[in-house]
Structures are given as structure tokens and as C-alpha cells.
C-alpha atoms as a PDB file:
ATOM      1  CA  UNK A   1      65.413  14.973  -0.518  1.00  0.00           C
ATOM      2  CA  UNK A   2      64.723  16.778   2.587  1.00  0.00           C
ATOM      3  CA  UNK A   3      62.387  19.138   1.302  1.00  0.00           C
ATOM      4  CA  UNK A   4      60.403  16.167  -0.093  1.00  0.00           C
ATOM      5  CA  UNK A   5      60.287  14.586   3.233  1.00  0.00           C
ATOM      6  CA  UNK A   6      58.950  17.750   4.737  1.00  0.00           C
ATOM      7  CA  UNK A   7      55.829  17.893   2.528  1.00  0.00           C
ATOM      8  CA  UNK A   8      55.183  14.585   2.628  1.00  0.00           C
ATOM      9  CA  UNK A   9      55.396  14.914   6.811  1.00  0.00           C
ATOM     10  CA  UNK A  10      52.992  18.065   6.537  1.00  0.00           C
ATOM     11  CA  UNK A  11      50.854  16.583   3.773  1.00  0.00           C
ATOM     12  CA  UNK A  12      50.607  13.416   6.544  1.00  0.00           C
ATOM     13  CA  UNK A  13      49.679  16.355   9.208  1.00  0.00           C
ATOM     14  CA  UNK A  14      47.365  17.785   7.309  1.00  0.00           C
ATOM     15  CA  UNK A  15      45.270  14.683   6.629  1.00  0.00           C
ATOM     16  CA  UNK A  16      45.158  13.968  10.369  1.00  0.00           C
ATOM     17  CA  UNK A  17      43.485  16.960  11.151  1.00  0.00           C
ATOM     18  CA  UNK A  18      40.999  16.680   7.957  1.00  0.00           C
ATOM     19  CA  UNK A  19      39.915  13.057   9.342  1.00  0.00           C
ATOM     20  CA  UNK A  20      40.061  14.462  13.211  1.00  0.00           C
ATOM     21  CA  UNK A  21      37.764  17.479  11.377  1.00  0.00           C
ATOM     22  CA  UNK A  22      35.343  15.460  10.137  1.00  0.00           C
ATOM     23  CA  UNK A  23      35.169  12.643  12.958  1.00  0.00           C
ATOM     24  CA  UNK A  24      34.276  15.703  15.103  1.00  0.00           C
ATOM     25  CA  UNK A  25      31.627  17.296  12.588  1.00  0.00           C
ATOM     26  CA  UNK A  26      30.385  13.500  12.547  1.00  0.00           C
ATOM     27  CA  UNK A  27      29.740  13.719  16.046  1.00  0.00           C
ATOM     28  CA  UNK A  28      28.082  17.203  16.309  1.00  0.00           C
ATOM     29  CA  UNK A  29      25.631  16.166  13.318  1.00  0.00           C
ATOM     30  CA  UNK A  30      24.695  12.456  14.606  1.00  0.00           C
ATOM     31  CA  UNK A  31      25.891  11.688  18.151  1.00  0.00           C
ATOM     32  CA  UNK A  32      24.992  12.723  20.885  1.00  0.00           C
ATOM     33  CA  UNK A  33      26.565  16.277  20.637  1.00  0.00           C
ATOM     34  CA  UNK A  34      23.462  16.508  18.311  1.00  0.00           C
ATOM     35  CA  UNK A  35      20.918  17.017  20.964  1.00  0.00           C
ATOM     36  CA  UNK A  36      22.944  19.563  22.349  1.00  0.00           C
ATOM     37  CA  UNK A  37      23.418  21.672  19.241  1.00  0.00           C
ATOM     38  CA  UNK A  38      19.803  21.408  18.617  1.00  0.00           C
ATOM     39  CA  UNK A  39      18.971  22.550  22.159  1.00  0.00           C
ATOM     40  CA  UNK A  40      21.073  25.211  21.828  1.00  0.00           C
ATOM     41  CA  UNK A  41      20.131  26.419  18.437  1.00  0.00           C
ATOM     42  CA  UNK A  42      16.052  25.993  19.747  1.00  0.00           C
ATOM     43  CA  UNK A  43      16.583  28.373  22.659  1.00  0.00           C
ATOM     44  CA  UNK A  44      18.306  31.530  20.665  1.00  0.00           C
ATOM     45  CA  UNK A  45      15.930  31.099  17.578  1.00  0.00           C
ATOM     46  CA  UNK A  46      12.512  30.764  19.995  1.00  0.00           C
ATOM     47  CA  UNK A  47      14.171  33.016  22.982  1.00  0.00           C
ATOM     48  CA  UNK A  48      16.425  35.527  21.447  1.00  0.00           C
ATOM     49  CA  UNK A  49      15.283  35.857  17.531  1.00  0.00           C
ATOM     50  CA  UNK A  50      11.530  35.353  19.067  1.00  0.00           C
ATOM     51  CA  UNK A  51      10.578  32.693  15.996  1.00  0.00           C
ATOM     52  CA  UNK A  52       8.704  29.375  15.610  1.00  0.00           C
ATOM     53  CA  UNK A  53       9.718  26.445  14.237  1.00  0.00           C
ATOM     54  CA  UNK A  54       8.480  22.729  14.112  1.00  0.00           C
ATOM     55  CA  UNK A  55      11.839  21.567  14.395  1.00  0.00           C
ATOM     56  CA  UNK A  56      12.430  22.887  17.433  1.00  0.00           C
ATOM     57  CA  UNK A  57       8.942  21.006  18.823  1.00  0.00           C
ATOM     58  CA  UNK A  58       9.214  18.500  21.423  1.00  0.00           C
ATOM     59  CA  UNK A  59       8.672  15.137  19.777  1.00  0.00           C
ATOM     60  CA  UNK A  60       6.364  13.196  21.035  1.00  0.00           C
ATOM     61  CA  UNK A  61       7.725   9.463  22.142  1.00  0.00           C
ATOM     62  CA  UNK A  62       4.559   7.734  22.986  1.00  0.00           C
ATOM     63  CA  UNK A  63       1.241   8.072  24.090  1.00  0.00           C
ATOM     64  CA  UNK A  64      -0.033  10.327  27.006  1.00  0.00           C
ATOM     65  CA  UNK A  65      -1.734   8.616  29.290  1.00  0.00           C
ATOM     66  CA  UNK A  66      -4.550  10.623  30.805  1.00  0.00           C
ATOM     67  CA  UNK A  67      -6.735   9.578  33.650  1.00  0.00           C
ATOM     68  CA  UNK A  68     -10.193  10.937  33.413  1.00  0.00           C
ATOM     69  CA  UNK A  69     -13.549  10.886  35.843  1.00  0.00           C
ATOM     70  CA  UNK A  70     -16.818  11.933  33.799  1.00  0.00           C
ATOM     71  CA  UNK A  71     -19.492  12.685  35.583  1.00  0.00           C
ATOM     72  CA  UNK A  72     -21.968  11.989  32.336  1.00  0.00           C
ATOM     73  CA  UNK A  73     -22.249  10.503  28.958  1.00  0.00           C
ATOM     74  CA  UNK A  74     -21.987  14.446  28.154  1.00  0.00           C
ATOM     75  CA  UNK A  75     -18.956  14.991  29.937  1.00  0.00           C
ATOM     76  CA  UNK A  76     -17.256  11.721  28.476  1.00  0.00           C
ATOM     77  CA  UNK A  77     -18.139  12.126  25.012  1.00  0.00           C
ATOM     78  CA  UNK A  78     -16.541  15.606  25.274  1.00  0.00           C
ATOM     79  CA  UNK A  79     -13.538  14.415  27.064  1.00  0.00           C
ATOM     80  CA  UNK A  80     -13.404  11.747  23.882  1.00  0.00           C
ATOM     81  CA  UNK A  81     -14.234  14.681  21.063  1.00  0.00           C
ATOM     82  CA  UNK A  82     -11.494  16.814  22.869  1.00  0.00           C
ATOM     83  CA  UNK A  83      -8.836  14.669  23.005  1.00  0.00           C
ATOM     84  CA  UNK A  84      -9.608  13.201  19.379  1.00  0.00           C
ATOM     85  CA  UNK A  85      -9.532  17.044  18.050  1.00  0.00           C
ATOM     86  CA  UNK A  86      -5.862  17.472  19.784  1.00  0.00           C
ATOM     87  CA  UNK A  87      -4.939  14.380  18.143  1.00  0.00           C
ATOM     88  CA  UNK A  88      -6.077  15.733  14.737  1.00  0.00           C
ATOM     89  CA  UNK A  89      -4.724  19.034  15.354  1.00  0.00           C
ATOM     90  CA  UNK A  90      -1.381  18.152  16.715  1.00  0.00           C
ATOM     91  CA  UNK A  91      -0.173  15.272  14.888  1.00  0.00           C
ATOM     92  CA  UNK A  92      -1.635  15.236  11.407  1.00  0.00           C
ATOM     93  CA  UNK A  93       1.233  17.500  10.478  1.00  0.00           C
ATOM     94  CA  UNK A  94       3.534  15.755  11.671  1.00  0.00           C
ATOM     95  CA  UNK A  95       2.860  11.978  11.596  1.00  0.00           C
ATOM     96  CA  UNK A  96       3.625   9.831   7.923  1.00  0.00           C
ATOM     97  CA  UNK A  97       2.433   6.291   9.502  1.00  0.00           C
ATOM     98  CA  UNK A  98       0.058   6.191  12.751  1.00  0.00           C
ATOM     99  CA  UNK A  99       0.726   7.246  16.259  1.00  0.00           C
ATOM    100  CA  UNK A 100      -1.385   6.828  19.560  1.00  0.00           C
ATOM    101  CA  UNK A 101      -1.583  10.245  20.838  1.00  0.00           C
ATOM    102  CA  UNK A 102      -3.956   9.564  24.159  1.00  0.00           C
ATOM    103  CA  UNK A 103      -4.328   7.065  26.733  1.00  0.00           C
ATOM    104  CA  UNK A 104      -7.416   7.527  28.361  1.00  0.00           C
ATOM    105  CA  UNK A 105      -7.842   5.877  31.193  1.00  0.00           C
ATOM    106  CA  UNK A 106     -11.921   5.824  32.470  1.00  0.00           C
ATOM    107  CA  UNK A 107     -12.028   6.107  36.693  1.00  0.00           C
ATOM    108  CA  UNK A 108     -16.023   6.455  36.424  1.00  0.00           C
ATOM    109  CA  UNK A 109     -18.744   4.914  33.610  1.00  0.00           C
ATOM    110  CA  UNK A 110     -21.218   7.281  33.559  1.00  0.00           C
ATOM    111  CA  UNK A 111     -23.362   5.697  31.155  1.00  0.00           C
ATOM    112  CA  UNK A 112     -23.408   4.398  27.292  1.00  0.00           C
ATOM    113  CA  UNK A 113     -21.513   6.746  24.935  1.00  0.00           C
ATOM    114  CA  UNK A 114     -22.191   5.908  21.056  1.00  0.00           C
ATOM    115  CA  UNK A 115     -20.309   7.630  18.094  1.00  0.00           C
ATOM    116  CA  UNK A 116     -23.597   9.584  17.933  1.00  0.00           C
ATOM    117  CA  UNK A 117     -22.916  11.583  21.491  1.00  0.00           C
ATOM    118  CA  UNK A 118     -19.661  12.400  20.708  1.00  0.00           C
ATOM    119  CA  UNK A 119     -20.266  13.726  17.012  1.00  0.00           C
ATOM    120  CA  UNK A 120     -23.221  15.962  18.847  1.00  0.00           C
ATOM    121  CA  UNK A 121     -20.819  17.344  21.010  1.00  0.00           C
ATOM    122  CA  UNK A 122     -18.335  18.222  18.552  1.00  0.00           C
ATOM    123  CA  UNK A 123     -21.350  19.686  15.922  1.00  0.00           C
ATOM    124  CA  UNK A 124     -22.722  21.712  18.908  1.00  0.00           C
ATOM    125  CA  UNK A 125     -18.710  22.986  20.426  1.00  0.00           C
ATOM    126  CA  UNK A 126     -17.659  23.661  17.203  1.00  0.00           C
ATOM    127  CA  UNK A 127     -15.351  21.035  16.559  1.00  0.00           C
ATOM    128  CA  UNK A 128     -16.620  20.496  13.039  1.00  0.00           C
ATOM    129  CA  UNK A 129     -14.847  22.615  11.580  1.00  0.00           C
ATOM    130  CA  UNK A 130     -11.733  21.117  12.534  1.00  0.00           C
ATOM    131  CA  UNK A 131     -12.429  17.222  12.856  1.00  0.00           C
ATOM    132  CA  UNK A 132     -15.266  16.483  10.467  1.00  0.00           C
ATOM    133  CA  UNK A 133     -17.371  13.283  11.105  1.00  0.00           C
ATOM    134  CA  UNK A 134     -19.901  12.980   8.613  1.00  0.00           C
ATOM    135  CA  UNK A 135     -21.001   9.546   9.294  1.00  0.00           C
ATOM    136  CA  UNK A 136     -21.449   7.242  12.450  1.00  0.00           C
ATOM    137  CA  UNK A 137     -21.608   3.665  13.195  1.00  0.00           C
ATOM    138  CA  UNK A 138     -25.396   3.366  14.891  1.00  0.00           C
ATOM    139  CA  UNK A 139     -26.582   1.357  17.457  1.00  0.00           C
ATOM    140  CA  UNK A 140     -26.983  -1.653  15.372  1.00  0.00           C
ATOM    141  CA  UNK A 141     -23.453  -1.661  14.199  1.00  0.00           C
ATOM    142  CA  UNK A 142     -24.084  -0.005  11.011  1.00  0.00           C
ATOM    143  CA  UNK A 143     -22.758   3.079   9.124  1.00  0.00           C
ATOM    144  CA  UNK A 144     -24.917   5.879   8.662  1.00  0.00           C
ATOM    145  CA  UNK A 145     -25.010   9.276   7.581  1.00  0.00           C
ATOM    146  CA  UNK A 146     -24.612  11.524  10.713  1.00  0.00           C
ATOM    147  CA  UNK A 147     -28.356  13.445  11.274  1.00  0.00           C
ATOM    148  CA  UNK A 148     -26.650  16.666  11.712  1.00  0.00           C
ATOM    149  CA  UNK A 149     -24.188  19.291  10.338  1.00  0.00           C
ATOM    150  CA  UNK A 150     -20.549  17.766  11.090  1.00  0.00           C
ATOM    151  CA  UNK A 151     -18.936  18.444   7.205  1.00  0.00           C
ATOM    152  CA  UNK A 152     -19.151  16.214   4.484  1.00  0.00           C
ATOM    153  CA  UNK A 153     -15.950  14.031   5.625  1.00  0.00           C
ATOM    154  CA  UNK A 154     -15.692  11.259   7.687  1.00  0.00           C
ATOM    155  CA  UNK A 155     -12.340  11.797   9.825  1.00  0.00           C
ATOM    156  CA  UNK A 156     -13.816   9.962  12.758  1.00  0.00           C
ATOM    157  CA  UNK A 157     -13.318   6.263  12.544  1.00  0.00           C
ATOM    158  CA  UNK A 158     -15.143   4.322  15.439  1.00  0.00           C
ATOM    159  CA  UNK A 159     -14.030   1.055  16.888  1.00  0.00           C
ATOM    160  CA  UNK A 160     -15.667   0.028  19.926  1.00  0.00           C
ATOM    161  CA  UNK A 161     -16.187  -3.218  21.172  1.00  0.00           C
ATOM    162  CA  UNK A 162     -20.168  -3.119  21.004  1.00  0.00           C
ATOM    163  CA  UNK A 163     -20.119  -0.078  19.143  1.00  0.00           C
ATOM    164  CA  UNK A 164     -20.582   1.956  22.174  1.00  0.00           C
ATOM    165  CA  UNK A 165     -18.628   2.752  25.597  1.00  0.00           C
ATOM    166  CA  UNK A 166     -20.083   1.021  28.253  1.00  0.00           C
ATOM    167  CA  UNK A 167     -17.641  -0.415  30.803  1.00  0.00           C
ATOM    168  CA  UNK A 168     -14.480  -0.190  29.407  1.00  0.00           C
ATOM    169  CA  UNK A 169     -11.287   0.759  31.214  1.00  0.00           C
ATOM    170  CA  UNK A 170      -8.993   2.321  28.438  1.00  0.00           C
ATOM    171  CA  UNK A 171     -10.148   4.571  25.033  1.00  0.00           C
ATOM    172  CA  UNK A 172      -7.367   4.815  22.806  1.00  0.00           C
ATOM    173  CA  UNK A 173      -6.877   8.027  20.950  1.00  0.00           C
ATOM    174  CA  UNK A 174      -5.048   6.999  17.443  1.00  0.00           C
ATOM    175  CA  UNK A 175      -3.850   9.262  14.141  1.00  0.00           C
ATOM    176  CA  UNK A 176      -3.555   6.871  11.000  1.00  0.00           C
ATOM    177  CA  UNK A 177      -2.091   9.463   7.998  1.00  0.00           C
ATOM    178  CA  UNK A 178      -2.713   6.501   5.537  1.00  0.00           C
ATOM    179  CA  UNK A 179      -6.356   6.801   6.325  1.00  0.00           C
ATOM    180  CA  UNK A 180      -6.395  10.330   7.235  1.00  0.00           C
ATOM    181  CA  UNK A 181      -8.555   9.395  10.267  1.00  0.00           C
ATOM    182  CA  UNK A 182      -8.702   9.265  14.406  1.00  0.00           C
ATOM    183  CA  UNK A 183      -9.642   6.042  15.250  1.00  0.00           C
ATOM    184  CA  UNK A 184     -11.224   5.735  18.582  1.00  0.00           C
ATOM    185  CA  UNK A 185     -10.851   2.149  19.976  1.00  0.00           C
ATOM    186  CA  UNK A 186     -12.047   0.655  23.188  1.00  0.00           C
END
């Protein structure tokens, strides 16, 4: 009887330390010993083994909020085509829903900016070939084929009170992956 008693006493000992096991492997893989391990595991694969890896990219938790000053409708059309272009580039990997990547937040008006200026700016910069607009909301409110060379899709989607930036404080900056579009609102 006493040898029973001792493998039923170790038997008990062993299952302690398999639940203790996995309570701890629990909280390496989804408490908060989990940003840790990933910390650690992102600084030898990027700094030591010199690799790349999206996991190891800083997730983004909201919007940036920029503050910009334009000096013309140039100068804010670009700021809008450059930001929009990040947005594109940055998130459409990433992103299954819709995410605000920018803020912007407008210290001067400079003047009117339609769909039209910044769709120039990005034909004549070469953003094109990485954010394709190929059609615009005029100044009537109406969708029309862009006049230039910006591809043959339409990845820009314009919503602007008015069609057109006048006065406004704050241009949002969004991804939508169901649409496959930046939406510019103001």
C-alpha cells in the first residue's frame, strides 16, 4: 500500500507543476509578459540577426495629428496628396476595416483647394504611380474623369463639405480596405 500512496503523491506533484507550467506559458503568450517577449524577440531579430518583419512594426493606435501652415493652394494640396500617399502606403497592408491615419490640423487657408489641385500635384510629383485617382468630383459637385494622366483607378475618394477646402479647420486622412480607397473629409 505504500508504494501506491507514493505514486499517487508524485502523480498529484506532477500535475501541479503541469497546471503551474501552463498557467505560466498562459501568461508569457497573452498577459502582459507578452509585450515583453515580443520586445525582446523584435530587438535580436531587427538588431542582432539584422531582419525585417511586420510583426515587429509599431502599431499604430490612432490617428496622428499633424498641425500644418500652407503658404498656397500648392503647398496645401501637396501637404493633402502627401499625407493621403503615406496613408495608402502604410496602412493598406495592414488595415482589414478602416483606420484614420492623419489629423490635419489647417493654422493658415491659403485659398480654395478642389480634388482637381491635389490630383495635379500628385500627376506632376509622381504620386500616380502609387495612389491612382482617375476621377474627381468638379466644382459643381459632380464626378468626372480626371483631365490628366493619374492611372485608370480611382483610389481617391473626396468628401468635402462644398466639394472644396475653403475654411475648414481639420482634413481627415482615412484608409477604408472595404473600398480600397483614402477618403479625404473636411
Amino acid at each position: 500500500m505504500s508504494a501506491s500512496k507514493g505514486i499517487e503523491i508524485n502523480l498529484l506533484g506532477y500535475l501541479i507543476i503541469g497546471i503551474v507550467g501552463i498557467i505560466i506559458l498562459l501568461a508569457f503568450v497573452s498577459g502582459p509578459l507578452n509585450n515583453m517577449l515580443r520586445g525582446t524577440f523584435c530587438y535580436f531579430y531587427i538588431n542582432i540577426l539584422q531582419q525585417q518583419t511586420d510583426y515587429c512594426k509599431n502599431k499604430q493606435t490612432g490617428p496622428e495629428f499633424v498641425t500644418i501652415s500652407p503658404s498656397s493652394q500648392d503647398d496645401l494640396a501637396r501637404y493633402i496628396a502627401a499625407y493621403a500617399i503615406k496613408c495608402w502606403r502604410d496602412e493598406r497592408p495592414l488595415v482589414t476595416k478602416q483606420i484614420t491615419c492623419f489629423n490635419l490640423n489647417l493654422d493658415t487657408h491659403p485659398g480654395t483647394v478642389y480634388e482637381y489641385n491635389v490630383t495635379r500635384i500628385m500627376e506632376l510629383e509622381g504620386g500616380c504611380s502609387i495612389l491612382e485617382n482617375s476621377q474627381i468630383i468638379n466644382g459643381n459637385g459632380t464626378l468626372v474623369s480626371y483631365s490628366g494622366n493619374c492611372g485608370t483607378k480611382n483610389n481617391l475618394e473626396w468628401q468635402v463639405s462644398g466639394d472644396a477646402i475653403t475654411d475648414q479647420q481639420l482634413v481627415l486622412i482615412i484608409y477604408d480596405a472595404t473600398l480600397n480607397k483614402i477618403t479625404v473629409q473636411a
